[in-house]
C-alpha atoms as a PDB file:
ATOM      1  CA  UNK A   1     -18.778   2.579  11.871  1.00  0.00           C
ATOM      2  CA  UNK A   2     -19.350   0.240   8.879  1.00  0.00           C
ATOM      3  CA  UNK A   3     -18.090  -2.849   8.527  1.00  0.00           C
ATOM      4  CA  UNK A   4     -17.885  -6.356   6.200  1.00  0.00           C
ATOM      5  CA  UNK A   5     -17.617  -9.584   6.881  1.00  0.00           C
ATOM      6  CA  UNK A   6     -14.910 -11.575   4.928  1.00  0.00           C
ATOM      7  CA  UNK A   7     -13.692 -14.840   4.880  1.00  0.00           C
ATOM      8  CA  UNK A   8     -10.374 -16.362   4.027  1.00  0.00           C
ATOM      9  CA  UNK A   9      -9.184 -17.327   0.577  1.00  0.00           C
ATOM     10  CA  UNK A  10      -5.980 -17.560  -0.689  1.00  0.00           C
ATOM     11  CA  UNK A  11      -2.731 -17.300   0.321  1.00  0.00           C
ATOM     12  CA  UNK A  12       0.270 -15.974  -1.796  1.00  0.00           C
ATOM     13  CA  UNK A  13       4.347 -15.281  -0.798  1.00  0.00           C
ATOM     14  CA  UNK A  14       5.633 -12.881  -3.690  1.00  0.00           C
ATOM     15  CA  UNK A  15       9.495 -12.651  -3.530  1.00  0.00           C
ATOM     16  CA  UNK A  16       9.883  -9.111  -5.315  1.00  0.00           C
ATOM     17  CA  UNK A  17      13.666  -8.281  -6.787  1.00  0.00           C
ATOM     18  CA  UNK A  18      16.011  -5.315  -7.066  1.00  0.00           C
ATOM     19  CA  UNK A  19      14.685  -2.320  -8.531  1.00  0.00           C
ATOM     20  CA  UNK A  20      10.933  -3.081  -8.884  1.00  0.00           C
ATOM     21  CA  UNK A  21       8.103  -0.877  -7.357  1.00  0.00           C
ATOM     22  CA  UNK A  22       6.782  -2.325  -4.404  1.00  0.00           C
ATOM     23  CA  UNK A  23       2.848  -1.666  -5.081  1.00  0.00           C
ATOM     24  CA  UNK A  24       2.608  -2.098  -8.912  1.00  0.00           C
ATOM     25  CA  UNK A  25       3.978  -5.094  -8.697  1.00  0.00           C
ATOM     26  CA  UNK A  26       1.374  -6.055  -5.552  1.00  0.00           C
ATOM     27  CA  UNK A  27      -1.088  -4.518  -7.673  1.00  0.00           C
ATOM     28  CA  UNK A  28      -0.063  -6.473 -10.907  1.00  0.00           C
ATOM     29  CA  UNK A  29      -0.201  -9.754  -9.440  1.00  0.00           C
ATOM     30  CA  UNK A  30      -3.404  -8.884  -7.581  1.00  0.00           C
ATOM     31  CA  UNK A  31      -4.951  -8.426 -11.116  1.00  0.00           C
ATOM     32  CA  UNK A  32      -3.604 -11.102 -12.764  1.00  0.00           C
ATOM     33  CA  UNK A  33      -4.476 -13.477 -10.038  1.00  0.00           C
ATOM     34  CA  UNK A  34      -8.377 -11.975  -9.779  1.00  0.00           C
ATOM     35  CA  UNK A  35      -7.965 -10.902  -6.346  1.00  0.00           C
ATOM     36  CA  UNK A  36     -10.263  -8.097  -4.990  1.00  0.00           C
ATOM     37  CA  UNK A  37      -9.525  -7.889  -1.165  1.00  0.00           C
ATOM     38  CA  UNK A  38      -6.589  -8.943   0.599  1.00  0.00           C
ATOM     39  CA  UNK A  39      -4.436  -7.274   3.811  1.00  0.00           C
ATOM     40  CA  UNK A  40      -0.876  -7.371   2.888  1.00  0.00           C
ATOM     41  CA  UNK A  41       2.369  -7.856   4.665  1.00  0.00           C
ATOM     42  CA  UNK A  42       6.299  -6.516   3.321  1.00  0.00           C
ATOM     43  CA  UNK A  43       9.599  -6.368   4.739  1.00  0.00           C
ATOM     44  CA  UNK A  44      13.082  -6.261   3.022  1.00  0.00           C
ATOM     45  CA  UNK A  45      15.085  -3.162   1.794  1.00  0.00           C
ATOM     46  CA  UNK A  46      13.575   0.230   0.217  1.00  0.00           C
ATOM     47  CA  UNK A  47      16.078   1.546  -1.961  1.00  0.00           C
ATOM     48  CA  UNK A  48      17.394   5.383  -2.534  1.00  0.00           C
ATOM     49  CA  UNK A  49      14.987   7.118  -4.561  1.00  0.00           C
ATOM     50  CA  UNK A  50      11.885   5.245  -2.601  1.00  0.00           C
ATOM     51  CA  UNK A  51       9.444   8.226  -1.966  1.00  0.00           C
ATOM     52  CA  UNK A  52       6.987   7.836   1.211  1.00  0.00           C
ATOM     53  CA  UNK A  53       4.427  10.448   1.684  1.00  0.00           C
ATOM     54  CA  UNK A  54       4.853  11.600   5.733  1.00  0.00           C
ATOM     55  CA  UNK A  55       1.875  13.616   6.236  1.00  0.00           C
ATOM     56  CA  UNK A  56      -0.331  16.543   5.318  1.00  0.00           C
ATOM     57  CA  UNK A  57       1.362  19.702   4.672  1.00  0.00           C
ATOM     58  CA  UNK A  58       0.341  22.473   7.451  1.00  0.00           C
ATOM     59  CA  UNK A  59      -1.567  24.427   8.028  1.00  0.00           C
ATOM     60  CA  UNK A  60      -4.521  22.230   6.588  1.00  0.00           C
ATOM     61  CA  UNK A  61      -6.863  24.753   4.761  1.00  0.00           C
ATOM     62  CA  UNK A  62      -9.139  23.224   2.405  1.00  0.00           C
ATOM     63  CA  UNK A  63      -7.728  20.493  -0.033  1.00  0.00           C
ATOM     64  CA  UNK A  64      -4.917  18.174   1.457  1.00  0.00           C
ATOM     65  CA  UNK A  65      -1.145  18.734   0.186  1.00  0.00           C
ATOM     66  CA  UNK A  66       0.905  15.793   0.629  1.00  0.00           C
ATOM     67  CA  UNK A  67       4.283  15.966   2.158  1.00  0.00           C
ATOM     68  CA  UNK A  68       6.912  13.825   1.027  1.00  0.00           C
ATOM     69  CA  UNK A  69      10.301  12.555   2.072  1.00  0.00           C
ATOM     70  CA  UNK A  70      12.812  10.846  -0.871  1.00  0.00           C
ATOM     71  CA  UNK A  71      15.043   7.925   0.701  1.00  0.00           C
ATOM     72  CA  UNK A  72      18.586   9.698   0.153  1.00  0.00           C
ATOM     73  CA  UNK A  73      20.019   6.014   0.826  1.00  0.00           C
ATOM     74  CA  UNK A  74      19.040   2.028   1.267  1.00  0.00           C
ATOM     75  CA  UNK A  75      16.964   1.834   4.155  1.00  0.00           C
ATOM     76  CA  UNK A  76      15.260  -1.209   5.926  1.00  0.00           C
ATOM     77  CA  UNK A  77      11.765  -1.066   5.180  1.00  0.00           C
ATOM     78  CA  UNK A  78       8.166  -3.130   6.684  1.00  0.00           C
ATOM     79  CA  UNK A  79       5.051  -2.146   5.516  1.00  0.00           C
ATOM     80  CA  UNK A  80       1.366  -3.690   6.211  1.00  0.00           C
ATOM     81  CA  UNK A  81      -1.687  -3.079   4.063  1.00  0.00           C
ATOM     82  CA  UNK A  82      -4.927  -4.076   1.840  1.00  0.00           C
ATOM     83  CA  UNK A  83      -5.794  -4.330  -1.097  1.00  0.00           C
ATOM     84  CA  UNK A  84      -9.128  -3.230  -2.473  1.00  0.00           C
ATOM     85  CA  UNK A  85     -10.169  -2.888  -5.968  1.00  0.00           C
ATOM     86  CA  UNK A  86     -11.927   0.625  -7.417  1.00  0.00           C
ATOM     87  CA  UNK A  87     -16.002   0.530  -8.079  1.00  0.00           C
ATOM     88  CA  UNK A  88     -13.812  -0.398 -11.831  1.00  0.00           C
ATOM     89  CA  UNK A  89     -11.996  -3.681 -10.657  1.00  0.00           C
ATOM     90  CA  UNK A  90      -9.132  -2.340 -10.546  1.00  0.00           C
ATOM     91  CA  UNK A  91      -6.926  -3.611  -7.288  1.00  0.00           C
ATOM     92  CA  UNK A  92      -5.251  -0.686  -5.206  1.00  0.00           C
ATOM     93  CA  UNK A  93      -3.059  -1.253  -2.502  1.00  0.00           C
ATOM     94  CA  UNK A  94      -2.884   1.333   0.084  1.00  0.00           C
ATOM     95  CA  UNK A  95      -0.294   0.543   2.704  1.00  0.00           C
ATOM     96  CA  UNK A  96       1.585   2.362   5.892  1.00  0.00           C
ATOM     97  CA  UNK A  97       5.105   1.118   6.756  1.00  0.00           C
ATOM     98  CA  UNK A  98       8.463   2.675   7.858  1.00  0.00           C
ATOM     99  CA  UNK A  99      11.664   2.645   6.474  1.00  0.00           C
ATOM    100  CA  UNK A 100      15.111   2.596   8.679  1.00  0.00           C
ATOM    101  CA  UNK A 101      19.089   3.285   8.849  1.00  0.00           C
ATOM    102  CA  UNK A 102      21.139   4.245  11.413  1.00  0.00           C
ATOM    103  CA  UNK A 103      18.412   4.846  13.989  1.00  0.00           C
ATOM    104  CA  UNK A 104      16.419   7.267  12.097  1.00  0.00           C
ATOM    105  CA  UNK A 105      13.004   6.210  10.942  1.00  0.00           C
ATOM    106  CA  UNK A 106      10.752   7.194   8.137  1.00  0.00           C
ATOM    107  CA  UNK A 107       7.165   6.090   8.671  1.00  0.00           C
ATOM    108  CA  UNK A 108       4.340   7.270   6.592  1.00  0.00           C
ATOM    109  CA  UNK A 109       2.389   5.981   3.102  1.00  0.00           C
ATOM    110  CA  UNK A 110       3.874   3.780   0.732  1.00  0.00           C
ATOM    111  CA  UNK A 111       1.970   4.739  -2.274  1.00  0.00           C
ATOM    112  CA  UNK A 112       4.352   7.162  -4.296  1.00  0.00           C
ATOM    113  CA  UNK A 113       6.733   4.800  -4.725  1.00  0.00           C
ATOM    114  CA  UNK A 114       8.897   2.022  -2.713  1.00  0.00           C
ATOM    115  CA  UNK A 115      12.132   0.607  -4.939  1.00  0.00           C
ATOM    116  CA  UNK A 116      13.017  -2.947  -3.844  1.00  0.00           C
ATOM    117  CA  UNK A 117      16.680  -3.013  -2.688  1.00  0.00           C
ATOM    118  CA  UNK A 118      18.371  -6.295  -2.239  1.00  0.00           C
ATOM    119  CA  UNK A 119      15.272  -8.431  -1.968  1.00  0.00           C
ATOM    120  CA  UNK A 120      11.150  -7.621  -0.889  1.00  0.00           C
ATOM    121  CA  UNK A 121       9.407 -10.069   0.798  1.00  0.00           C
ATOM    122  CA  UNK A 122       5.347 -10.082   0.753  1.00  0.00           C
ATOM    123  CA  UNK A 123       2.239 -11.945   1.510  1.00  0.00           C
ATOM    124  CA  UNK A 124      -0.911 -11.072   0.266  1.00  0.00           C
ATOM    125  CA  UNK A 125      -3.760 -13.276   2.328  1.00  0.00           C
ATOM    126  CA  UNK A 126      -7.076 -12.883   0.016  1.00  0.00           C
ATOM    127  CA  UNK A 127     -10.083 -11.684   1.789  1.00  0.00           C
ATOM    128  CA  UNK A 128     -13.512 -12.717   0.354  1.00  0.00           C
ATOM    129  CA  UNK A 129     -15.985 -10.078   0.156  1.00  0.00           C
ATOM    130  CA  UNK A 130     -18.642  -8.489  -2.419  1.00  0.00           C
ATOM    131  CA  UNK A 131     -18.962  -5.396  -0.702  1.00  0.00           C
ATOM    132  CA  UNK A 132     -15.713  -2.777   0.108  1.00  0.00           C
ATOM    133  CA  UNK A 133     -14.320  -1.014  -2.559  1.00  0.00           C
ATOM    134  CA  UNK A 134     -12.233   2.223  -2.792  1.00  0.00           C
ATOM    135  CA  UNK A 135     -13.536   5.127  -3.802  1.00  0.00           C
ATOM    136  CA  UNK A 136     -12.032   8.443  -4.484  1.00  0.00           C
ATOM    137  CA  UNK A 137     -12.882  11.491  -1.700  1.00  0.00           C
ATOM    138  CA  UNK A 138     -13.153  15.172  -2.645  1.00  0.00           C
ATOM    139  CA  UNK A 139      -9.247  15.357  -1.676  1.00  0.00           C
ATOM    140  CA  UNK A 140      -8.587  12.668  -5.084  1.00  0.00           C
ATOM    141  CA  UNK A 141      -7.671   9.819  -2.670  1.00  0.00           C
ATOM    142  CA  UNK A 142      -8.847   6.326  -2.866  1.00  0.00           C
ATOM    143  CA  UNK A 143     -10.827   5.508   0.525  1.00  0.00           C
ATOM    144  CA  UNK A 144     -12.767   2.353   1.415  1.00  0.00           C
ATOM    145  CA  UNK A 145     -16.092   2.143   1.115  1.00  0.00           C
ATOM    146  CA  UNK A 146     -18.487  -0.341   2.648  1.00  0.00           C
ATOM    147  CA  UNK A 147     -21.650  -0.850   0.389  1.00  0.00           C
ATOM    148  CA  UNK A 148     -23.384  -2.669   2.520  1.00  0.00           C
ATOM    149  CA  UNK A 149     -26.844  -1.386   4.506  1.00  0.00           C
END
């Protein structure tokens, strides 16, 4: 296990409207407000069209195949995260979450796409560190890394 040390810096409450992608938007403010680290929080509605990726597909052989689900209506949707920027600066947010309707859930990554419905609620709480980053694995997704001894 590796590990780093942060400390707390800023705190931000995005209010994120109908139709907008859920992590370029996180990642646009991130950049525009110069933040490197943070662990993000979302709730409000994921609308029809959202993709979530639900797992690897099997049997696992080699490099890993994605499996997707598309959200075939407006769902109810909370997702927690962080945000760490590339070895370029560039803030990523990777973050796990599940989206709901009629008592079937949908749980999984929310990188290939979340659509606001309604109204998206986030913080971002800024964590201040020099050393994590994400770096891409041999599989062409974006890990942390700790570069500390």
């Amino acid at each position: 296990m590796n590990f780093s040390e942060c400390t707390p810096g800023r705190s931000f409450i995005l209010k994120l409207s109908p139709g907008e992608i859920l992590h370029e938007q996180i990642e646009k403010f991130a950049l525009s407000n110069n933040i490197h680290s943070a662990r993000v929080h979302a709730l409000g509605g994921a609308d029809e069209g959202s993709v979530v990726v639900c797992g690897p597909k099997i049997p696992i052989s080699g490099r890993v195949d994605p499996m997707t689900v598309t959200l075939d209506a407006p769902m109810e949707f909370v997702g927690t995260g962080t945000i760490l920027s590339t070895e370029d600066g560039v803030p990523m947010l990777h973050m796990h979450g599940s989206c709901g309707r009629e008592g079937r859930s949908i749980t999984g990554c929310m990188r290939s796409g979340i659509i606001v419905w309604l109204v998206m609620e986030v913080i971002i709480e800024e964590l201040l560190t020099d050393d994590v980053v994400r770096s891409m694995d041999d599989n062409g997704f974006f890990l942390i890394d700790i570069l500390k001894d």
